[in-house]
PDB file of N, CA and C in Angstrom:
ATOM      1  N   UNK A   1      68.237  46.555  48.490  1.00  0.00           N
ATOM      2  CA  UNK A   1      67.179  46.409  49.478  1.00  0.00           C
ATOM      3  C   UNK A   1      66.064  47.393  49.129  1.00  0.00           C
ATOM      4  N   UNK A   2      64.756  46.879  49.096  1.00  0.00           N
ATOM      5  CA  UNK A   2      63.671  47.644  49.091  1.00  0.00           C
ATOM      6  C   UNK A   2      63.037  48.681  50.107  1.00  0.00           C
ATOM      7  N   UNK A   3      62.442  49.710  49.820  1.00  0.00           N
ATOM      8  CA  UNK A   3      62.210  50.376  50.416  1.00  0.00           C
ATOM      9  C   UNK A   3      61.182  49.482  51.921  1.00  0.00           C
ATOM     10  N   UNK A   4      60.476  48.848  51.315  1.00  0.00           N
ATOM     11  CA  UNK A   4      59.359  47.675  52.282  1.00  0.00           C
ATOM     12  C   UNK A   4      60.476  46.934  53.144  1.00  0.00           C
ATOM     13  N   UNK A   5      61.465  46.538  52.412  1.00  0.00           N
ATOM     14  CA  UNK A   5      62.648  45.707  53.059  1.00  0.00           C
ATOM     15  C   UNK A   5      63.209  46.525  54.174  1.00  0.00           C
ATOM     16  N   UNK A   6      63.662  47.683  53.953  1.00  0.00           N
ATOM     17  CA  UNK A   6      64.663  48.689  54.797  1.00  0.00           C
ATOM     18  C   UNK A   6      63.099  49.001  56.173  1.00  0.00           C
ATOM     19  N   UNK A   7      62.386  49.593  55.612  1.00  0.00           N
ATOM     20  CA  UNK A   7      60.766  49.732  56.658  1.00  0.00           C
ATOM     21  C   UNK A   7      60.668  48.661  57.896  1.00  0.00           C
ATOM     22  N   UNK A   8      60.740  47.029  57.542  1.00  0.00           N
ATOM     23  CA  UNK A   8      60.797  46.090  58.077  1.00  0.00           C
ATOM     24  C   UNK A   8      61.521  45.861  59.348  1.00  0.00           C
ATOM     25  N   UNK A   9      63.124  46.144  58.530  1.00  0.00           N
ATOM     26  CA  UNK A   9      64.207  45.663  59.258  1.00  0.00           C
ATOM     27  C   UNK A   9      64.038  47.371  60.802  1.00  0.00           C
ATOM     28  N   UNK A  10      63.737  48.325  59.871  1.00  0.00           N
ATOM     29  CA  UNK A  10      63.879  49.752  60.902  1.00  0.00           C
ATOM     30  C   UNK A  10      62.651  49.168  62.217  1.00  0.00           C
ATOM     31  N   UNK A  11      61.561  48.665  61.734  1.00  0.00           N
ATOM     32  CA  UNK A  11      60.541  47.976  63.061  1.00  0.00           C
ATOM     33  C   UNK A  11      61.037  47.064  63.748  1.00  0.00           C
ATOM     34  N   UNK A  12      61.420  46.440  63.671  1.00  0.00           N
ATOM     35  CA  UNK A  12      62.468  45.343  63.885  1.00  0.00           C
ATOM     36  C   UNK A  12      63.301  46.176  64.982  1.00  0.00           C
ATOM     37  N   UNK A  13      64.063  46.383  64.621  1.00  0.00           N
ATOM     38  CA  UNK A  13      65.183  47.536  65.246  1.00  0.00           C
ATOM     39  C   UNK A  13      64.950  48.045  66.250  1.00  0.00           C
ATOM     40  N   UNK A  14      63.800  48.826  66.433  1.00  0.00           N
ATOM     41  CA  UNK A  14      62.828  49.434  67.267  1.00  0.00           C
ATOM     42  C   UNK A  14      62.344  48.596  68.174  1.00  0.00           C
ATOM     43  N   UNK A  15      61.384  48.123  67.861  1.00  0.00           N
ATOM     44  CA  UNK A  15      60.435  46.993  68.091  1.00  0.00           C
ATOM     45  C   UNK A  15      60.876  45.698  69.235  1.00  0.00           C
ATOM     46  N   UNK A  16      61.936  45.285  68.921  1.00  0.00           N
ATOM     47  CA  UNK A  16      62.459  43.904  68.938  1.00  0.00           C
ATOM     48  C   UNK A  16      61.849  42.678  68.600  1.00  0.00           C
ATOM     49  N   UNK A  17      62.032  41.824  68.750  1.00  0.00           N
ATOM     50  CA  UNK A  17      61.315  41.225  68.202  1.00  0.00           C
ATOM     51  C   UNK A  17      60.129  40.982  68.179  1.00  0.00           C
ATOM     52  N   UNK A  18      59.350  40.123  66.910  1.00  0.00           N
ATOM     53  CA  UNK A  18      57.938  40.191  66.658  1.00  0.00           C
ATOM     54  C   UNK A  18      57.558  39.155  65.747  1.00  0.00           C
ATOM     55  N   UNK A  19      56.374  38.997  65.806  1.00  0.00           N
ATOM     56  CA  UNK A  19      55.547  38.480  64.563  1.00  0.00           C
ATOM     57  C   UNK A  19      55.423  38.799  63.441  1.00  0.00           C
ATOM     58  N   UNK A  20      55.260  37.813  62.411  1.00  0.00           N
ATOM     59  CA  UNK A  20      54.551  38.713  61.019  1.00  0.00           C
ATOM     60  C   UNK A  20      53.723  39.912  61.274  1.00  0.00           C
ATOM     61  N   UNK A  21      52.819  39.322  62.354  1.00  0.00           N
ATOM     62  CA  UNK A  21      51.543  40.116  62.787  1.00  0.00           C
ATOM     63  C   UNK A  21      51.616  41.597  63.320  1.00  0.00           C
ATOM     64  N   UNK A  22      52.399  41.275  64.075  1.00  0.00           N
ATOM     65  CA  UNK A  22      53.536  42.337  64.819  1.00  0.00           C
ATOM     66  C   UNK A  22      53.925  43.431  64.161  1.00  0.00           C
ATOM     67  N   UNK A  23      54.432  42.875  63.197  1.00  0.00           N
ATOM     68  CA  UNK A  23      55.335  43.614  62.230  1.00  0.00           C
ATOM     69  C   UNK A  23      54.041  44.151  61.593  1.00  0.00           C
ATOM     70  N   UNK A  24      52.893  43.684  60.802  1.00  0.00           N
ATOM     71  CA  UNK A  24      52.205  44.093  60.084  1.00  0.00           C
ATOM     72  C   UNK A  24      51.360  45.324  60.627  1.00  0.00           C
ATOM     73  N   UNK A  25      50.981  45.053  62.357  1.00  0.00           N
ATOM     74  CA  UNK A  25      50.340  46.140  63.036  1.00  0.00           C
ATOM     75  C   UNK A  25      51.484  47.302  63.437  1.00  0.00           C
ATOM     76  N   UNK A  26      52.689  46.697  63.624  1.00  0.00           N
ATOM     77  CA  UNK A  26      53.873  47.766  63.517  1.00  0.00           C
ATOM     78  C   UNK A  26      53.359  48.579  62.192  1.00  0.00           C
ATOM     79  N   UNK A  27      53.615  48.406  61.154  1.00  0.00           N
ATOM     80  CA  UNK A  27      53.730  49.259  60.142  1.00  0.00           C
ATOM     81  C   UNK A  27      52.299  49.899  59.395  1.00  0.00           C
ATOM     82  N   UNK A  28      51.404  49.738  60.203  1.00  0.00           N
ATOM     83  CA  UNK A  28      49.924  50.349  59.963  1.00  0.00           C
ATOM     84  C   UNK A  28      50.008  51.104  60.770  1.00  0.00           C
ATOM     85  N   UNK A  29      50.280  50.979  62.313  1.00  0.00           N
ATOM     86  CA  UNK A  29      50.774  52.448  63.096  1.00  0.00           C
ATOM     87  C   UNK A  29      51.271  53.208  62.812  1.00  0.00           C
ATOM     88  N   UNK A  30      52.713  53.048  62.069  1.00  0.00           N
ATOM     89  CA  UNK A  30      53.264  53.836  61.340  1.00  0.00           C
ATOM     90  C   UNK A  30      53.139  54.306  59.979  1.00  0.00           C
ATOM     91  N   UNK A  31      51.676  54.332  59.826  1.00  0.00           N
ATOM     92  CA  UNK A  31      50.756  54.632  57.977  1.00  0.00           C
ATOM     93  C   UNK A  31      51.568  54.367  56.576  1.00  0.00           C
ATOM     94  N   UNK A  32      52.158  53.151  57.152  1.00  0.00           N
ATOM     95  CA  UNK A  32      53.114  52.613  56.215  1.00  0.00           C
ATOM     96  C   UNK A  32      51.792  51.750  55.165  1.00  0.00           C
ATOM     97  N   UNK A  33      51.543  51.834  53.867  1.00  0.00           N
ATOM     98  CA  UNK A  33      50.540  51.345  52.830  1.00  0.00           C
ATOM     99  C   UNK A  33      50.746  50.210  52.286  1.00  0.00           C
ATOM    100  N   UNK A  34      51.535  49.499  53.052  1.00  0.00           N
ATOM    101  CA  UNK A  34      52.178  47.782  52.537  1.00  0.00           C
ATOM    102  C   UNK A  34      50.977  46.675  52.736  1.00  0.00           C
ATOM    103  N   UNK A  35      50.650  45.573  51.871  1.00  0.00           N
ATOM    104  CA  UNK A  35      49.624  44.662  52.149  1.00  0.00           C
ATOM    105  C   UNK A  35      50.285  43.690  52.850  1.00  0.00           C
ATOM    106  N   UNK A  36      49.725  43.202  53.816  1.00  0.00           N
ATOM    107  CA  UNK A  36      49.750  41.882  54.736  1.00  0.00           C
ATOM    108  C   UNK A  36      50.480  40.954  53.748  1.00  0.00           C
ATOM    109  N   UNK A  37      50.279  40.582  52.991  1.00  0.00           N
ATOM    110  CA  UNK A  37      50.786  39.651  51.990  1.00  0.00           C
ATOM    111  C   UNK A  37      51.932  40.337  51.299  1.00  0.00           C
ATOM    112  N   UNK A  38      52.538  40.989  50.944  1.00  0.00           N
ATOM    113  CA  UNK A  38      53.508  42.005  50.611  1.00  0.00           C
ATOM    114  C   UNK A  38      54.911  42.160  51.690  1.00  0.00           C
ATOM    115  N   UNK A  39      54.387  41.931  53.244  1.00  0.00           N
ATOM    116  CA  UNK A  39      55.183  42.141  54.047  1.00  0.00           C
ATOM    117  C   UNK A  39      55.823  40.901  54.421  1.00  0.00           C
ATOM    118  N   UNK A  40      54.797  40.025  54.658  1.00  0.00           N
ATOM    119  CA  UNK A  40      54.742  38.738  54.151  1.00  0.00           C
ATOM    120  C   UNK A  40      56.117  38.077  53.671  1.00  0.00           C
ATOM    121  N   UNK A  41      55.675  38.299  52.230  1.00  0.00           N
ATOM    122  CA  UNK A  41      56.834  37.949  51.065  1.00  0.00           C
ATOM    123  C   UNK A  41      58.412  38.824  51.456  1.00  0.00           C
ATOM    124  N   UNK A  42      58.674  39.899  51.747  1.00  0.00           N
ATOM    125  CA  UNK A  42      59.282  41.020  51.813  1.00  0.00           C
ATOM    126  C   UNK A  42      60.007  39.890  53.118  1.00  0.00           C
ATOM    127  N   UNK A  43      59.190  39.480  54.146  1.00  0.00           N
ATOM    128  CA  UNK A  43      59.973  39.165  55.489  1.00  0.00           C
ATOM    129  C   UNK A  43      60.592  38.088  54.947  1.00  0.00           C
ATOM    130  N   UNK A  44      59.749  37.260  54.123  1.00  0.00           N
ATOM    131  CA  UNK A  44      60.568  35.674  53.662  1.00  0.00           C
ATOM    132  C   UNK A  44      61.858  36.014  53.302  1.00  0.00           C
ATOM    133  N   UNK A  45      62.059  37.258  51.664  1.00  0.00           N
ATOM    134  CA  UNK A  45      63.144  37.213  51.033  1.00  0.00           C
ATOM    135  C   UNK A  45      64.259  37.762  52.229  1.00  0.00           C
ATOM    136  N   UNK A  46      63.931  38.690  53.198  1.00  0.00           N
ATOM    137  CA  UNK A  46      64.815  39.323  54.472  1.00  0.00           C
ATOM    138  C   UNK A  46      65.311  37.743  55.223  1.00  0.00           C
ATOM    139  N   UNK A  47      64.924  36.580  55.721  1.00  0.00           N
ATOM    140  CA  UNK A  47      65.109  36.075  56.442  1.00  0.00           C
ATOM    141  C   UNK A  47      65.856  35.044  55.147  1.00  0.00           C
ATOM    142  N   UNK A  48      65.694  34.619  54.063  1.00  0.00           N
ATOM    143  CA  UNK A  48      66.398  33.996  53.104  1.00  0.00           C
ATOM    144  C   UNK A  48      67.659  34.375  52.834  1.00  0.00           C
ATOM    145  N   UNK A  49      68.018  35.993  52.859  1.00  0.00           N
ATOM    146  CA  UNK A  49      69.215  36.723  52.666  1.00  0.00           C
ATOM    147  C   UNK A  49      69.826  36.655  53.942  1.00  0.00           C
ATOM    148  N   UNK A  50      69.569  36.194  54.978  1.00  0.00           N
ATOM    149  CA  UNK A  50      69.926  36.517  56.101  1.00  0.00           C
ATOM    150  C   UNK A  50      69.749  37.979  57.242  1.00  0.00           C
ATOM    151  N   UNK A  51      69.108  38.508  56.656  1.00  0.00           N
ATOM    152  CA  UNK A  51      68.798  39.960  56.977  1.00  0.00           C
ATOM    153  C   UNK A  51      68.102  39.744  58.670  1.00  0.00           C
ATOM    154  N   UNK A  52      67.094  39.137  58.637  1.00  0.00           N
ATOM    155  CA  UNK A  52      66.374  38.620  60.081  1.00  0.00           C
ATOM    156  C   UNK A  52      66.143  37.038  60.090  1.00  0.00           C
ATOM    157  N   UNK A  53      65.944  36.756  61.212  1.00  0.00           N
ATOM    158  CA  UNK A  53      65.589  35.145  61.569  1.00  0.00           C
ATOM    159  C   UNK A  53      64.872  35.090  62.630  1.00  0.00           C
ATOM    160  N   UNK A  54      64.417  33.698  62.801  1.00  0.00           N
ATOM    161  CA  UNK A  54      63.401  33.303  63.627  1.00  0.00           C
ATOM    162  C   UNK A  54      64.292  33.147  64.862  1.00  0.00           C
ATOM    163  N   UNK A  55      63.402  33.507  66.119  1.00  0.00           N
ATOM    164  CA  UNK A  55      63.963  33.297  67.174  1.00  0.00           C
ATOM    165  C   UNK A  55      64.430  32.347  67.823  1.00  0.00           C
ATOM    166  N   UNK A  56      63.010  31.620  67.762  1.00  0.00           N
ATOM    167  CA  UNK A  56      63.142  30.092  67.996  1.00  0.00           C
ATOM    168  C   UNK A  56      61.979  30.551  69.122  1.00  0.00           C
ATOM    169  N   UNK A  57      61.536  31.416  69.366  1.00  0.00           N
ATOM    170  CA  UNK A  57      60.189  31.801  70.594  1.00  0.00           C
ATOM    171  C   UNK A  57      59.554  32.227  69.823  1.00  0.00           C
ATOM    172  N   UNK A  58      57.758  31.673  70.092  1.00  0.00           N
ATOM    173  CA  UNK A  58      56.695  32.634  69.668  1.00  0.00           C
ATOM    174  C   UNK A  58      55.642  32.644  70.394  1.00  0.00           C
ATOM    175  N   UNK A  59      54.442  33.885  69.737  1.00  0.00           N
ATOM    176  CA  UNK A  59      54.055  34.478  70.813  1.00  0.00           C
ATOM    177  C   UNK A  59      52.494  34.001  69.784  1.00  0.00           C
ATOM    178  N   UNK A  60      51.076  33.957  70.511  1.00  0.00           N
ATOM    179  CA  UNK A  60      49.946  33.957  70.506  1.00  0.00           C
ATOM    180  C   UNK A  60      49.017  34.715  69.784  1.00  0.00           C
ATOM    181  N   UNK A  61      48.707  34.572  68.702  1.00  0.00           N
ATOM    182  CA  UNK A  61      48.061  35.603  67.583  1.00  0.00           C
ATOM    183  C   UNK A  61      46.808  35.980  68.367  1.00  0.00           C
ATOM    184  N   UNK A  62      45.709  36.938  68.060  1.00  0.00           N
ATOM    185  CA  UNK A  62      44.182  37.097  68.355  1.00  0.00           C
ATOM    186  C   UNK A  62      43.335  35.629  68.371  1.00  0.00           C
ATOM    187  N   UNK A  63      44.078  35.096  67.292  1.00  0.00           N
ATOM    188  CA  UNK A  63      43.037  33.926  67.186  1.00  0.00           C
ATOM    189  C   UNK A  63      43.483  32.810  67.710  1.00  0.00           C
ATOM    190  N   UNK A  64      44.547  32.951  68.722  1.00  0.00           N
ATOM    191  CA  UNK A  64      44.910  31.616  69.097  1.00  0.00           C
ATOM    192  C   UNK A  64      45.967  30.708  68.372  1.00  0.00           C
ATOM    193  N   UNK A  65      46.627  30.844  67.463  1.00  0.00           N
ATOM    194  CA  UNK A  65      47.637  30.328  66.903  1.00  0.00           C
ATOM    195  C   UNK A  65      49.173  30.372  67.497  1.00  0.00           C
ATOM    196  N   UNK A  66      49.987  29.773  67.084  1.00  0.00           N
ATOM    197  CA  UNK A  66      51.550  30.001  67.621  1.00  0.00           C
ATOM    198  C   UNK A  66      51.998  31.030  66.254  1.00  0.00           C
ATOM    199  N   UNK A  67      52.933  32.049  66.594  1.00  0.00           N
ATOM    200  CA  UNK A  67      53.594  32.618  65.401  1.00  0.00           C
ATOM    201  C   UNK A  67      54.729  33.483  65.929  1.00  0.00           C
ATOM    202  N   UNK A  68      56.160  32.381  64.694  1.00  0.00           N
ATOM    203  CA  UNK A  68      57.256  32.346  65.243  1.00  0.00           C
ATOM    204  C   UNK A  68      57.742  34.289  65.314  1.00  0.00           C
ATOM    205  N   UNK A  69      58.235  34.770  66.135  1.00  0.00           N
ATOM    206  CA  UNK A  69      59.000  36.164  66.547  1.00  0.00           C
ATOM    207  C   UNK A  69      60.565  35.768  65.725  1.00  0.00           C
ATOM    208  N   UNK A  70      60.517  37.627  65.068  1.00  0.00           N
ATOM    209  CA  UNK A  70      61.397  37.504  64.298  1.00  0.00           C
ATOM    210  C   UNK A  70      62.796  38.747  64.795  1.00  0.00           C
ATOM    211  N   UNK A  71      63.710  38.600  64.564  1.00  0.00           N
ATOM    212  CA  UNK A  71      64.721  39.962  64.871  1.00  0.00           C
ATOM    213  C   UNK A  71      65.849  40.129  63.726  1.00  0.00           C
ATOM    214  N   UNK A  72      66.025  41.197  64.353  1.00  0.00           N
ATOM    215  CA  UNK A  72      67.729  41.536  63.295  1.00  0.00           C
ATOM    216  C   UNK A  72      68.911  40.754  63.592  1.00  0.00           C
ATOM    217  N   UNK A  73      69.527  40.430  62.321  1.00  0.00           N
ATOM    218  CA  UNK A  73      70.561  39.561  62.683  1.00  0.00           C
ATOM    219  C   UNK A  73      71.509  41.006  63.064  1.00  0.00           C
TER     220      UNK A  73
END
């Protein structure tokens, strides 16, 4: 597991569940230097391994979109 990977799952943890988005403003609070697209990829391979999954609830971006909330298995 990657250091970005282990970062993720610890917001997560904390956090409960969330968005990509979520997660991405999670870890800029915490002056974590990961790109949007980086965390991105990082959440795919976590939720492929089984590490986190989709809730099946999501929540309302800034711009009006649906985006699925994610947690620790």
């Amino acid at each position: 597991m990657t250091k970005q990977q282990y970062d993720i799952i610890t917001i997560l943890r904390k956090l409960g569940p969330l968005s990509q988005y979520g997660v991405i403003h999670a870890m800029r609070a915490k002056q974590h230097r990961y790109s949007p697209s980086g965390i991105r990829s990082r959440m795919a391979e976590l939720e492929r391994h089984g590490y986190i999954y989709k809730t099946g609830n999501t929540e309302l971006t800034p711009t009006g979109r649906k985006a699925a909330l994610y947690r620790v298995s």
